[in-house]
Protein backbone atom coordinates (compact mmCIF):
# COMPACT_ATOMS: atom_id res chain seq x y z
CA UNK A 1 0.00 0.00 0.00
CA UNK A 2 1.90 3.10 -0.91
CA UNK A 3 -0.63 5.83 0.76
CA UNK A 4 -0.94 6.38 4.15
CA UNK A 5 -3.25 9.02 5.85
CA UNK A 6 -0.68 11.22 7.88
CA UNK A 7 -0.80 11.41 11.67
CA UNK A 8 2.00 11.19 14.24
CA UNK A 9 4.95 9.58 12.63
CA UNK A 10 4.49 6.23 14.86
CA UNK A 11 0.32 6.43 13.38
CA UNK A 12 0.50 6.79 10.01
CA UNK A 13 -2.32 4.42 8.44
CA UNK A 14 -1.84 3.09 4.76
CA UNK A 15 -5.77 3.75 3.35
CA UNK A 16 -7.45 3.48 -0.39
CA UNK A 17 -8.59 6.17 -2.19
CA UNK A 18 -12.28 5.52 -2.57
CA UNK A 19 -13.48 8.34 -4.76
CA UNK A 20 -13.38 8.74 -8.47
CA UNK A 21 -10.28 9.80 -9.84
CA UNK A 22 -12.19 12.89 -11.82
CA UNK A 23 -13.11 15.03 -8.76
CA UNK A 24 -9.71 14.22 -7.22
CA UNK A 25 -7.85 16.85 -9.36
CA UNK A 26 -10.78 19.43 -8.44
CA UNK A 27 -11.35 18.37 -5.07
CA UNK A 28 -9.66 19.34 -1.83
CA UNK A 29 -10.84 15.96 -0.03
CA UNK A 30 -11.17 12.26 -1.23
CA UNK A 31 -12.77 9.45 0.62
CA UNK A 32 -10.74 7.19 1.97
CA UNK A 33 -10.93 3.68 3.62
CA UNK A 34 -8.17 2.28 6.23
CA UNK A 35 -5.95 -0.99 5.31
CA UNK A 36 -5.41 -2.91 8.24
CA UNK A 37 -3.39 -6.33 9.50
CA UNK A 38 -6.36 -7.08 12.06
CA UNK A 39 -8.46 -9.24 10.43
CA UNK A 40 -12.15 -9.48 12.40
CA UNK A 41 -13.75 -11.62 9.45
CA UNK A 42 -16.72 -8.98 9.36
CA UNK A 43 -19.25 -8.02 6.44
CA UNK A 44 -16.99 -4.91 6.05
CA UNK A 45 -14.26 -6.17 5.50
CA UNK A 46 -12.31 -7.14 2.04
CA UNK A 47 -9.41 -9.25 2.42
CA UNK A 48 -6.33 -8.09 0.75
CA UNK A 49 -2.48 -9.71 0.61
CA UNK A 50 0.75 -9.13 -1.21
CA UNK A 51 -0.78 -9.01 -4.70
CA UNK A 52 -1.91 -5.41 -3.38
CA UNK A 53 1.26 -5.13 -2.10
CA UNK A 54 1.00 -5.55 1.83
CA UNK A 55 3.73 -7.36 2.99
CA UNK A 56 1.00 -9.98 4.33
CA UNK A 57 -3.00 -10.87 5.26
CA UNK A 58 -4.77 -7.67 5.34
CA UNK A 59 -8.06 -6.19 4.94
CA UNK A 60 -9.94 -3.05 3.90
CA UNK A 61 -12.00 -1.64 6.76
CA UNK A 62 -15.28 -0.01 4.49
CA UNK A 63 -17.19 0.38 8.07
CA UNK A 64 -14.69 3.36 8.67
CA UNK A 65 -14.44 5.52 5.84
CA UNK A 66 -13.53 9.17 5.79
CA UNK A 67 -13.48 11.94 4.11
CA UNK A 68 -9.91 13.90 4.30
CA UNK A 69 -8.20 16.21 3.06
CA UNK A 70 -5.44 15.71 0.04
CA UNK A 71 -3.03 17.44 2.05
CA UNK A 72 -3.16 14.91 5.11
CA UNK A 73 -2.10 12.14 2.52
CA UNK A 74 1.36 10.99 1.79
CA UNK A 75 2.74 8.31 0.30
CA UNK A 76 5.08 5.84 2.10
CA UNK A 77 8.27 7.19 1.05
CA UNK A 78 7.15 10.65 2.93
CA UNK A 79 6.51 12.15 -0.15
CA UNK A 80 3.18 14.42 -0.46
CA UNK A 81 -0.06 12.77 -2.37
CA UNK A 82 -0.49 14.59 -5.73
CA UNK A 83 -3.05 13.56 -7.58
């Protein structure tokens, strides 16, 4: 996963851009969804692995999406999101 919604350095989450690539270059915010290694086998939940590029078992939390702005995304090399 190569974005990661910023926080403190030690809470960085990697998340997926949920909205339409379009509005991104117009938009100050996207929608985004956290990735995460705890795996709760719930309805919201897709499972993901290394063919998305996590390093293993994963999922995609959809029960906790948010809208954010651009500017609090960066990608995991600390470089800022452009989109």
């Amino acid at each position: 996963m190569d974005l990661q919604l910023r926080g403190r350095a030690e809470e960085n989450l990697p998340v997926v851009i949920l909205s339409r690539n379009e509005p991104c270059e117009v938009r100050k915010n996207v929608t985004v969804a956290i990735v995460t290694h705890t795996i709760r086998n719930i309805p919201t939940e897709i499972a993901i692995g290394s063919e998305e590029g996590l390093a293993g078992s994963g999922v995609i939390n959809v029960g906790d999406i948010y809208a954010t702005p651009k500017d609090y995304l960066m990608r995991k090399n600390r470089q800022p999101f452009r989109k």
